[in-house]
N, C-alpha and C. Protein backbone atom coordinates (compact mmCIF):
# COMPACT_ATOMS: atom_id res chain seq x y z
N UNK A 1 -18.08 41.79 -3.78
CA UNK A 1 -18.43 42.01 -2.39
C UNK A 1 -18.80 40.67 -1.75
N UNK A 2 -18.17 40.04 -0.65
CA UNK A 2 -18.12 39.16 -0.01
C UNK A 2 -19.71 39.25 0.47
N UNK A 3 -20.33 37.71 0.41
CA UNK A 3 -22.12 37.82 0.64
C UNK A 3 -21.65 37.37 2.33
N UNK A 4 -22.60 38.24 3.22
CA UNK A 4 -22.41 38.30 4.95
C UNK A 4 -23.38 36.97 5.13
N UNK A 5 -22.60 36.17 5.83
CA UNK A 5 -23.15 34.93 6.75
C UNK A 5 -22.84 34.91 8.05
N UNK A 6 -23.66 34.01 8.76
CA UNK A 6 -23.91 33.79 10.30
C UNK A 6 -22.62 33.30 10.54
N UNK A 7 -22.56 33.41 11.85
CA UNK A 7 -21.62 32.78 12.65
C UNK A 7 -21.58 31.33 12.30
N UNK A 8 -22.63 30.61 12.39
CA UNK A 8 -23.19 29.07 12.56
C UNK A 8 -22.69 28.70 11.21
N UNK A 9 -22.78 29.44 10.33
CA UNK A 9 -22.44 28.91 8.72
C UNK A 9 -20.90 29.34 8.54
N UNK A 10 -20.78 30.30 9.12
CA UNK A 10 -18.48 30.29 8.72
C UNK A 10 -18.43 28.93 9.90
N UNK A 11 -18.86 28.83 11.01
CA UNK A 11 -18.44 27.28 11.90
C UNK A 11 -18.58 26.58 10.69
N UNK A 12 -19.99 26.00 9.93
CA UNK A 12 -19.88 25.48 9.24
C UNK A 12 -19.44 25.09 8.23
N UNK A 13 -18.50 26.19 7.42
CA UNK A 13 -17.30 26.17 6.41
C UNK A 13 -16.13 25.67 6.82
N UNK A 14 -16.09 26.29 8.08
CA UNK A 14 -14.54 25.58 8.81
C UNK A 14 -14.46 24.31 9.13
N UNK A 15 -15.57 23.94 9.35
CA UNK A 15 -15.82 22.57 9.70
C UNK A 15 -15.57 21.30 8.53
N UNK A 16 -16.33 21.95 7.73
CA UNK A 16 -16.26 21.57 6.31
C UNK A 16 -14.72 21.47 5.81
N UNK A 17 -13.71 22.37 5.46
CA UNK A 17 -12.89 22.75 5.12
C UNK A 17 -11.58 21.42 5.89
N UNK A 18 -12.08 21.76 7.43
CA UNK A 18 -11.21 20.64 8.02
C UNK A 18 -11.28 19.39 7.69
N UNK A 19 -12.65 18.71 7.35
CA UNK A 19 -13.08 17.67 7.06
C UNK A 19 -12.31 17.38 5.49
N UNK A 20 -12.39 18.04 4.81
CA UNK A 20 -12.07 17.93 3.59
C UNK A 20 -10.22 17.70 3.98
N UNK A 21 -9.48 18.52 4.41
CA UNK A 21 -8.39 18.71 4.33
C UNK A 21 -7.78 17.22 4.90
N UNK A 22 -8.49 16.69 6.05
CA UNK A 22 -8.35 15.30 7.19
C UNK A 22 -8.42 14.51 5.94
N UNK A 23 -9.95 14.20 4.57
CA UNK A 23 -9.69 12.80 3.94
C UNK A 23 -9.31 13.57 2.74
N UNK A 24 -8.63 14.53 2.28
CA UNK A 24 -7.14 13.98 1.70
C UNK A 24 -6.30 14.06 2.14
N UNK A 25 -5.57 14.49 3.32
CA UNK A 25 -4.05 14.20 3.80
C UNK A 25 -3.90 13.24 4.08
N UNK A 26 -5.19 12.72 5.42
CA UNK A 26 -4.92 11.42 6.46
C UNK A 26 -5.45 10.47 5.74
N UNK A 27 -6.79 10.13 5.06
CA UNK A 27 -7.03 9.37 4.44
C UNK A 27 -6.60 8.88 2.93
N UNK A 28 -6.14 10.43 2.54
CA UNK A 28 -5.54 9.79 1.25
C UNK A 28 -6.76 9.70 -0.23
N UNK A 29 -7.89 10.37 0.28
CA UNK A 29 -9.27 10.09 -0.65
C UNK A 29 -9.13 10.93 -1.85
N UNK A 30 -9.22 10.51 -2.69
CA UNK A 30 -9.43 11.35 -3.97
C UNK A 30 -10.36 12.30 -4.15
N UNK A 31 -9.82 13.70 -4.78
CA UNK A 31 -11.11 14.81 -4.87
C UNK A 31 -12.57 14.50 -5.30
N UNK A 32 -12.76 13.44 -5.89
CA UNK A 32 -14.21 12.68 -6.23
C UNK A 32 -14.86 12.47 -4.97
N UNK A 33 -14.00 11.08 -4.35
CA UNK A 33 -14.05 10.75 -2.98
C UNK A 33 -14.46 11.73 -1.93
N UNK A 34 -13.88 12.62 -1.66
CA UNK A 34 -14.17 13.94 -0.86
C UNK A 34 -15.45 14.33 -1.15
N UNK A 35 -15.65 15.01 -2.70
CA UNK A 35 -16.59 15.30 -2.82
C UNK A 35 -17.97 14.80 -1.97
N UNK A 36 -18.38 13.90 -2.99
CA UNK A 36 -19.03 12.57 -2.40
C UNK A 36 -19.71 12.16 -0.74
N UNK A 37 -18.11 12.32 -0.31
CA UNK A 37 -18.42 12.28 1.09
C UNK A 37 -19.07 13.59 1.96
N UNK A 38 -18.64 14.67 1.23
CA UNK A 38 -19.27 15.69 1.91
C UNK A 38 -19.99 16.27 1.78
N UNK A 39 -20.51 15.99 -0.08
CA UNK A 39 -21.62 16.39 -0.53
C UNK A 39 -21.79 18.04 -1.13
N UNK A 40 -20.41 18.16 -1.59
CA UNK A 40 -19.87 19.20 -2.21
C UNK A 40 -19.38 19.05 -3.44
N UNK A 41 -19.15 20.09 -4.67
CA UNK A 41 -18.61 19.84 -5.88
C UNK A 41 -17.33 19.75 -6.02
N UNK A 42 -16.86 19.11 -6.76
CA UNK A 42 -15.46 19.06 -7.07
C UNK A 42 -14.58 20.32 -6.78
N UNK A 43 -15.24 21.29 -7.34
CA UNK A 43 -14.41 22.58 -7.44
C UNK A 43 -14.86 23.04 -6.06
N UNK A 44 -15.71 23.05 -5.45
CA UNK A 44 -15.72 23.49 -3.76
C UNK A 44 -14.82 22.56 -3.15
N UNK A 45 -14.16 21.24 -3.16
CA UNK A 45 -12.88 20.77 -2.77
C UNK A 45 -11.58 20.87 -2.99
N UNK A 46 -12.03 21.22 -4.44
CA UNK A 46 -10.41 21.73 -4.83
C UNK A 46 -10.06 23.26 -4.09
N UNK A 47 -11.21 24.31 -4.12
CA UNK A 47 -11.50 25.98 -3.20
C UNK A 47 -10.77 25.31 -2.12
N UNK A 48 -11.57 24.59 -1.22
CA UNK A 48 -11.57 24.04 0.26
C UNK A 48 -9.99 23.62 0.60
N UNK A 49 -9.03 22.89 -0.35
CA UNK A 49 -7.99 22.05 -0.06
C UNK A 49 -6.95 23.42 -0.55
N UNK A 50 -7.49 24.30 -1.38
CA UNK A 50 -6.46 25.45 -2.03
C UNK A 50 -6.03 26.48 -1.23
N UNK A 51 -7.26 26.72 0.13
CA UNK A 51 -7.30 27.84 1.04
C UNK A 51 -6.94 26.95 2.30
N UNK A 52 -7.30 25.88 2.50
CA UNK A 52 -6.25 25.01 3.61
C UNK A 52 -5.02 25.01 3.36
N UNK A 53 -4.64 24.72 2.17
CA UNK A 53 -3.03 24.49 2.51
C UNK A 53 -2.80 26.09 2.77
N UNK A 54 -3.03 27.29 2.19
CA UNK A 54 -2.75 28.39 2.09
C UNK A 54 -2.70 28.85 3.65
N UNK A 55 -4.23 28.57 4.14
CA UNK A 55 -4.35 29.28 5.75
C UNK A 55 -3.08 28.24 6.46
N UNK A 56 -3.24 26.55 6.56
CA UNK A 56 -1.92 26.18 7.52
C UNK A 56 -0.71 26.32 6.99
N UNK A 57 0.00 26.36 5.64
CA UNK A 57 0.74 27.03 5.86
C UNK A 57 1.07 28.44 6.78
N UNK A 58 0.26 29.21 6.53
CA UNK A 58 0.17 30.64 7.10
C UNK A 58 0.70 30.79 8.62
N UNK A 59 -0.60 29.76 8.80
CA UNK A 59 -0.65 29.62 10.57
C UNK A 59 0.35 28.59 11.28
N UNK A 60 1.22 27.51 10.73
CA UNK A 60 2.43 26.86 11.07
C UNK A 60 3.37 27.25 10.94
N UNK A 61 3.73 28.85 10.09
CA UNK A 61 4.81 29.83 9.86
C UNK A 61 4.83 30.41 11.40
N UNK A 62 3.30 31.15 11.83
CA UNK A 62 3.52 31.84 12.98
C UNK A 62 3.27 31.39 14.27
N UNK A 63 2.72 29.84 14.32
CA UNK A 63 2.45 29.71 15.52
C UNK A 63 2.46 28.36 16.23
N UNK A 64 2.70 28.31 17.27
CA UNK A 64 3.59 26.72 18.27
C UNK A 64 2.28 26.11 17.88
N UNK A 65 0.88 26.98 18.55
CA UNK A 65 0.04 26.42 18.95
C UNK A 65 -0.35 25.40 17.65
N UNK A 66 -0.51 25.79 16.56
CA UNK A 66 -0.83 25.28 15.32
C UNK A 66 0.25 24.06 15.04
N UNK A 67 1.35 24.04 15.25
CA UNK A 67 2.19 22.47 15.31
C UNK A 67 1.91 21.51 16.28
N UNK A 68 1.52 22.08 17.41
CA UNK A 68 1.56 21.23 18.49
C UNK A 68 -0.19 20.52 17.75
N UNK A 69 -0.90 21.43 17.52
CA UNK A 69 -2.47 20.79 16.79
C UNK A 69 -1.80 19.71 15.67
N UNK A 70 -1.21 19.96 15.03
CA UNK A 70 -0.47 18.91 13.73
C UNK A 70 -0.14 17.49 14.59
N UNK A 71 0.82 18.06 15.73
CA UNK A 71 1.75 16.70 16.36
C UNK A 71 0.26 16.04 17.11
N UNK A 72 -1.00 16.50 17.37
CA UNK A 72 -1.93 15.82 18.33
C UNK A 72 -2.48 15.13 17.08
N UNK A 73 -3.08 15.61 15.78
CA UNK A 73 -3.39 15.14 14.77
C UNK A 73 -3.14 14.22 14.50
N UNK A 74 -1.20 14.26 14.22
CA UNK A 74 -0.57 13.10 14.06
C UNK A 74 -0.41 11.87 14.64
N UNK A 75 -0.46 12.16 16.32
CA UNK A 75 -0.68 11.21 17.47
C UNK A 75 -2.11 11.06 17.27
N UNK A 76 -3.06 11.53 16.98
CA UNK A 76 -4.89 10.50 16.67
C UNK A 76 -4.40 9.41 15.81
N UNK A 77 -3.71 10.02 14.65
CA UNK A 77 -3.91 8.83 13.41
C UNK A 77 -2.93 7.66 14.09
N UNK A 78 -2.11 7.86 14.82
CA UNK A 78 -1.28 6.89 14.94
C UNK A 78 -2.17 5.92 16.02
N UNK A 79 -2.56 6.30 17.07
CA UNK A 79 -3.26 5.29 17.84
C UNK A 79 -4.13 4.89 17.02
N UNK A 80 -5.30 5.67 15.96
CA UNK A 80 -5.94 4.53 15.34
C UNK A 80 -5.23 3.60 14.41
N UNK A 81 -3.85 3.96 14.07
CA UNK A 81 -3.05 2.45 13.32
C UNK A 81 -2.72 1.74 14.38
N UNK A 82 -2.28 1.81 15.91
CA UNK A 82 -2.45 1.24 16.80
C UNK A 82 -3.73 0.36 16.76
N UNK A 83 -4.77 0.99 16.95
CA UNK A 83 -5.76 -0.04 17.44
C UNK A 83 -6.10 -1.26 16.52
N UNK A 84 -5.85 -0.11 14.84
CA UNK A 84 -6.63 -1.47 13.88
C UNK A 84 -5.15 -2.90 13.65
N UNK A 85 -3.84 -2.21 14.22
CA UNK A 85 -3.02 -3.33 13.95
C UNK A 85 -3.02 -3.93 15.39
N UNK A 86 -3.38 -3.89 16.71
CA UNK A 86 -3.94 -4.69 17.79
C UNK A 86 -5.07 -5.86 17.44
N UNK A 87 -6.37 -4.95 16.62
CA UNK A 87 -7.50 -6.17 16.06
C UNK A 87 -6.86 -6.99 15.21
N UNK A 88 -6.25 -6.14 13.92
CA UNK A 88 -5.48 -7.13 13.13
C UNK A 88 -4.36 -8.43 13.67
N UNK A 89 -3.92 -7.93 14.47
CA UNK A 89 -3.07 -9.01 14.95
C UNK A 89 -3.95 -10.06 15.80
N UNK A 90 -4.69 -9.49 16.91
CA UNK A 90 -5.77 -10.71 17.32
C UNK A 90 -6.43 -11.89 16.53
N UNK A 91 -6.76 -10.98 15.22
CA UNK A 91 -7.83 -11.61 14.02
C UNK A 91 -6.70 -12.87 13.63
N UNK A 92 -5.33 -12.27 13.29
CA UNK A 92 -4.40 -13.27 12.13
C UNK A 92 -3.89 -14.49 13.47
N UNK A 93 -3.58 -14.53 14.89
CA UNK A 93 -3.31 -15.15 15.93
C UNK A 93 -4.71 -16.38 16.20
N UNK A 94 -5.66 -15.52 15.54
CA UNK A 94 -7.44 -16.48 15.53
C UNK A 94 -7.55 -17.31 14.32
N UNK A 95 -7.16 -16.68 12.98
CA UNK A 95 -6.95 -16.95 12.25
C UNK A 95 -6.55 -18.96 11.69
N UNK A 96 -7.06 -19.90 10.99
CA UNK A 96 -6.44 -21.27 10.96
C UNK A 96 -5.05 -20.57 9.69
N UNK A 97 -3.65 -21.30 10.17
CA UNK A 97 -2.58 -21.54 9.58
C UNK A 97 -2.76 -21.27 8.07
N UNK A 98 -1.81 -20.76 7.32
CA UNK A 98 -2.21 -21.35 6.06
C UNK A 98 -3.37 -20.68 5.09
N UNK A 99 -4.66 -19.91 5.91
CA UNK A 99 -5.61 -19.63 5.40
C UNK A 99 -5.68 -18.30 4.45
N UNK A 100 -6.59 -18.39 3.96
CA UNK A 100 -6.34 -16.83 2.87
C UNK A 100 -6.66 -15.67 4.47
N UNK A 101 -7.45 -15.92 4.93
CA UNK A 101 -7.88 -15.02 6.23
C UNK A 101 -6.81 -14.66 6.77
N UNK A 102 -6.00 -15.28 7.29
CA UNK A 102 -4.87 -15.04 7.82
C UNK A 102 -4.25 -14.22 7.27
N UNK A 103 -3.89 -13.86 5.98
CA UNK A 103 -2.97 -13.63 4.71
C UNK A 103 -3.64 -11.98 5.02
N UNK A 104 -5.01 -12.22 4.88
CA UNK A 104 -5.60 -10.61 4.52
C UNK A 104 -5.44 -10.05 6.30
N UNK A 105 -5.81 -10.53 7.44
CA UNK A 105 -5.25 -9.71 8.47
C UNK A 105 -3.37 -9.54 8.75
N UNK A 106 -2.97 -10.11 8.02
CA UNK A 106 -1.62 -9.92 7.88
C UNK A 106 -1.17 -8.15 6.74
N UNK A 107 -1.95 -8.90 5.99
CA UNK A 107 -1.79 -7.32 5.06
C UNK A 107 -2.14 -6.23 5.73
N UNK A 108 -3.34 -5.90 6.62
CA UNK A 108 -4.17 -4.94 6.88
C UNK A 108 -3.03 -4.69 8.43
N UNK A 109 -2.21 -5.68 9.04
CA UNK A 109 -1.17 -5.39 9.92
C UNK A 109 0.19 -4.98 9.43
N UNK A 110 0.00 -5.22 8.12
CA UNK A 110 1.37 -4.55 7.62
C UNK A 110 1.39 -3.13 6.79
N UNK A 111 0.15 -2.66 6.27
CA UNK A 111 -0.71 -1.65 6.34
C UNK A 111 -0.69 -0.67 6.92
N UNK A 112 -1.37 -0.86 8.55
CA UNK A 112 -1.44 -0.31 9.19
C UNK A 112 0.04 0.31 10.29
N UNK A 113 1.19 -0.69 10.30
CA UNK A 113 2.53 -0.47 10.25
C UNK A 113 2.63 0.24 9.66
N UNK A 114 2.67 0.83 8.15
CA UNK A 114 3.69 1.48 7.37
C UNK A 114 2.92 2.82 7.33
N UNK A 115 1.72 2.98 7.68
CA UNK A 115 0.59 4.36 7.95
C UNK A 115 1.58 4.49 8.86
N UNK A 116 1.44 4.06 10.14
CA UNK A 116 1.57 4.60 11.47
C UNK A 116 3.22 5.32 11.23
N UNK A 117 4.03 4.39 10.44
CA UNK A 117 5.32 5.04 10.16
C UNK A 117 5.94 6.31 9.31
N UNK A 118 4.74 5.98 8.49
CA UNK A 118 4.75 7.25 7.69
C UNK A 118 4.61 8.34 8.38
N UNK A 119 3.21 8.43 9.13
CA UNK A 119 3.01 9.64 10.15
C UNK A 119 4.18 9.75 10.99
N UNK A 120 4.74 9.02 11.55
CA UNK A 120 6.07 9.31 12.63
C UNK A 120 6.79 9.84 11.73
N UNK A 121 7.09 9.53 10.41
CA UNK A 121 8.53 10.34 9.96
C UNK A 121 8.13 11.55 9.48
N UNK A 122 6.55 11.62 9.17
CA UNK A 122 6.40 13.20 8.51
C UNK A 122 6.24 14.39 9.68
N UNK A 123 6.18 14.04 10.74
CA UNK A 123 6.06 14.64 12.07
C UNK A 123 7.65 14.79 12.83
N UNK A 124 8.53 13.94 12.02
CA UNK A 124 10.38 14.27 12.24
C UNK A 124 10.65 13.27 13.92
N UNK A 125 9.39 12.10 13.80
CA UNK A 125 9.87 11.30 15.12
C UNK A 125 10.75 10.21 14.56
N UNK A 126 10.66 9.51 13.63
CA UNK A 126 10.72 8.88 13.07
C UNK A 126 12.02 8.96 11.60
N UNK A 127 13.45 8.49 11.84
CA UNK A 127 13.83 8.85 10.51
C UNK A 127 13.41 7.73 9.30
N UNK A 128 13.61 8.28 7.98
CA UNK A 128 12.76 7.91 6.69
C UNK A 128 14.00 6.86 6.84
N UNK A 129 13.43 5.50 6.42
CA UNK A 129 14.50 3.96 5.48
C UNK A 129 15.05 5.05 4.41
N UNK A 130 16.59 4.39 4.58
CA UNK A 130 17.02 4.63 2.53
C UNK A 130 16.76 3.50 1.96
N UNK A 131 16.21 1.89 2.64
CA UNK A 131 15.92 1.26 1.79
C UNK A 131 14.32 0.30 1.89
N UNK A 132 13.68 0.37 1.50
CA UNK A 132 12.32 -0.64 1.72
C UNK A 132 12.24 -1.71 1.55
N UNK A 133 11.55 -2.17 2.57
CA UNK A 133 11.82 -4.31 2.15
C UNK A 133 11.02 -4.21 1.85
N UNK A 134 10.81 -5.81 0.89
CA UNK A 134 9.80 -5.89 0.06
C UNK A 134 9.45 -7.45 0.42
N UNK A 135 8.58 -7.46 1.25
CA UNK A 135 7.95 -9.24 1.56
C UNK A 135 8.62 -10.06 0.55
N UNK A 136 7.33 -9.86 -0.89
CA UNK A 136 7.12 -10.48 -1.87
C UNK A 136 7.12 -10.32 -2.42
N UNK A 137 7.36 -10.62 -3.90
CA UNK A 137 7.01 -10.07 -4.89
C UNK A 137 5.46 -10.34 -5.61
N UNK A 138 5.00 -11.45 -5.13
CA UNK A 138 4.21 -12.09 -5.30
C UNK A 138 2.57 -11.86 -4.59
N UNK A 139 1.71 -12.80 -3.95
CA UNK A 139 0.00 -12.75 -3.56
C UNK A 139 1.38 -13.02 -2.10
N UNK A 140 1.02 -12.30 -0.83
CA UNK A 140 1.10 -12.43 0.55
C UNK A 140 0.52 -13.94 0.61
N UNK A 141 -0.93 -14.01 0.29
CA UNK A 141 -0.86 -15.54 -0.06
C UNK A 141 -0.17 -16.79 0.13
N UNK A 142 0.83 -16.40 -1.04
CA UNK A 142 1.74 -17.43 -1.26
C UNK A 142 3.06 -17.72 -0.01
N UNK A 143 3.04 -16.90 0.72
CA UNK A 143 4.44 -16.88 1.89
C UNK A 143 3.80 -18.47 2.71
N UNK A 144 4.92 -19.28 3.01
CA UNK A 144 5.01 -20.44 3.85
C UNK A 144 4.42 -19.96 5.47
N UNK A 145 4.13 -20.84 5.46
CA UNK A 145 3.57 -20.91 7.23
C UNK A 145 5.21 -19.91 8.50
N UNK A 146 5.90 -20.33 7.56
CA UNK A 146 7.58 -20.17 8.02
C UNK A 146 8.18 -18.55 7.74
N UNK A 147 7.88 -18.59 6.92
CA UNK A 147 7.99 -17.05 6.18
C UNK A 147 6.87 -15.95 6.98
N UNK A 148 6.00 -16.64 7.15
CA UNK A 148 4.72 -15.92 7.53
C UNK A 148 5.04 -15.33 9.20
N UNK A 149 5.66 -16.60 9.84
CA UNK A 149 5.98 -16.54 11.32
C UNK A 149 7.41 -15.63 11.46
N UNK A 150 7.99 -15.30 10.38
CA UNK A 150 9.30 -14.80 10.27
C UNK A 150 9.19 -13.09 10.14
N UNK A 151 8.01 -13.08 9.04
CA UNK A 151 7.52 -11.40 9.00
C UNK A 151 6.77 -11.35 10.32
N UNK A 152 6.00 -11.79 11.04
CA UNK A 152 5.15 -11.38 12.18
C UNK A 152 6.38 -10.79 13.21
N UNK A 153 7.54 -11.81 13.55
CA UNK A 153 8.50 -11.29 14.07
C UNK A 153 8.96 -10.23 13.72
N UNK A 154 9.40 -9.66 12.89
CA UNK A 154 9.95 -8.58 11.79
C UNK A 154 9.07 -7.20 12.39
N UNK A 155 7.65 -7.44 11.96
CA UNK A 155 6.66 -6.50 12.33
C UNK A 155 6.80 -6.16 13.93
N UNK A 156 7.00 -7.42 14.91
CA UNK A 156 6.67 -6.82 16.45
C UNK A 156 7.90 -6.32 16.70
N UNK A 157 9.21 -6.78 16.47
CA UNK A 157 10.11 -5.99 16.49
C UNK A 157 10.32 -4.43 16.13
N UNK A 158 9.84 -4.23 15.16
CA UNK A 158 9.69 -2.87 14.25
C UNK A 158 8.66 -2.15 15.16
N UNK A 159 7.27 -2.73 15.86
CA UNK A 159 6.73 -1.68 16.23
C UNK A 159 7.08 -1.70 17.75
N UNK A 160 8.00 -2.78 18.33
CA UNK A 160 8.39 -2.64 19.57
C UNK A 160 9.90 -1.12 19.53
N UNK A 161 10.61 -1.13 19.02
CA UNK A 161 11.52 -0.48 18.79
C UNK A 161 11.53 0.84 17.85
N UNK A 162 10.16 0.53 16.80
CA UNK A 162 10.00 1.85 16.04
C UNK A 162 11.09 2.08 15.41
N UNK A 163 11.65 0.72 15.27
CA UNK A 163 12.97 0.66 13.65
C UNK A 163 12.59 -0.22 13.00
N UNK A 164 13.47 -0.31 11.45
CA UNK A 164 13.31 -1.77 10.90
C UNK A 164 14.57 -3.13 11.27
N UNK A 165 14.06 -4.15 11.80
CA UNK A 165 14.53 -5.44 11.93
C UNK A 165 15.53 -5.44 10.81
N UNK A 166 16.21 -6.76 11.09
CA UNK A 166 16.31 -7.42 10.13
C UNK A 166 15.76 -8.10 9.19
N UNK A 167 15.00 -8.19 8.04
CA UNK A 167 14.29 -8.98 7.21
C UNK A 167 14.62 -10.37 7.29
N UNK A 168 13.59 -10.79 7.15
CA UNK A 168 13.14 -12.66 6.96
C UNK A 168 14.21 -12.34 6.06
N UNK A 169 14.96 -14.19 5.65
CA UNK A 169 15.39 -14.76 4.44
C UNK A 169 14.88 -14.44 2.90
N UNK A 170 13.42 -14.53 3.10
CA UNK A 170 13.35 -14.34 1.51
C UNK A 170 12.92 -12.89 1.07
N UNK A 171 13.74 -11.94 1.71
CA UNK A 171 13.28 -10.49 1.42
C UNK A 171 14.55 -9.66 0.39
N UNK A 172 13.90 -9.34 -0.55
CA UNK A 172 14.41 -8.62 -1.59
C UNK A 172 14.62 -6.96 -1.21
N UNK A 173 15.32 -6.26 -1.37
CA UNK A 173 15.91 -4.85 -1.22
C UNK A 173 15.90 -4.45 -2.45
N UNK A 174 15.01 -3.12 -2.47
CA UNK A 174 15.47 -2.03 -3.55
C UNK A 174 15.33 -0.51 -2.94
N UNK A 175 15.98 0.15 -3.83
CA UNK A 175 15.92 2.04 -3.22
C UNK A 175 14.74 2.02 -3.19
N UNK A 176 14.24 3.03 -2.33
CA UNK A 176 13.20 3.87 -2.09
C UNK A 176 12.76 5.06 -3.23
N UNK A 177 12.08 4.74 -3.80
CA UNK A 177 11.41 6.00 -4.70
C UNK A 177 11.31 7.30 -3.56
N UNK A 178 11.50 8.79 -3.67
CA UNK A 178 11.18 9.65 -2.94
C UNK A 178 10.51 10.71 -3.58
């Protein structure tokens, strides 16, 4: 027999439930992680993430309103990869030449690129690469002042057009794992 709670406490499950479902899809957090953050047991996240997928499946079978909530979802996360690859790019443009600083707001702009792309293609705006470039193989680090100015191009192109460029010279091609 189901134990009867308030109104204020099912808000509060749902609330809960959403929260949980947001840092593992969007964030990507591990069931520990979740936990942790919400101050729930493992197995109340694994409950929480087992009856989310169950209810949106359910409710994206029958209803616009529930996709169009997905596509606004999807458009939040993307302006915040917008904003943090706007700071990021300010930071690496502030940045001295050459510097490890530079290197790490470069990553966190190329990062935040491949989030924002991901969300466009899982939302069907966006079609998936059949192939992924690969900078480096190496520390981002190590790329020349030249190389460095060659991916920045690469990147504003890609998020001006919302395709992939042509790759710099020293970019290696392999399939895409799927």
């Amino acid at each position: 027999m189901p134990i009867a709670t308030s109104p204020e406490k099912k808000e509060a499950i749902r609330e809960r439930r959403w929260k949980t479902w947001r840092l593992r899809v969007v964030q990507k957090l591990t069931l520990a992680e979740i936990a942790s953050a919400v101050g729930v047991s493992h197995g109340t996240v694994e409950n929480d993430l087992a009856l989310a997928r169950k209810t949106r499946t359910d409710h994206f079978r029958r209803s616009q309103a529930a996709q169009e909530a997905a596509l606004n979802a999807g458009i939040e996360v993307i302006e915040e990869c917008d904003a943090i690859s706007r700071q990021a790019w300010s930071d690496l443009l502030a940045a001295p030449r050459g510097s490890a600083t530079r290197a790490k707001f470069l990553t966190v702009l190329l990062t935040a690129v491949q989030r924002r792309n991901e969300i466009l293609q899982s939302l069907g705006m966006l079609e998936r690469a059949a192939d992924e470039v690969i900078v480096h193989d190496g520390s981002i680090r190590d790329l020349t002042d030249e190389e460095t100015d060659q991916l920045i191009a690469m990147l504003k192109a890609e998020i001006r057009k919302g395709e992939r460029p042509s790759p710099p010279r020293r970019v290696e091609k392999r399939r895409a794992v799927s």
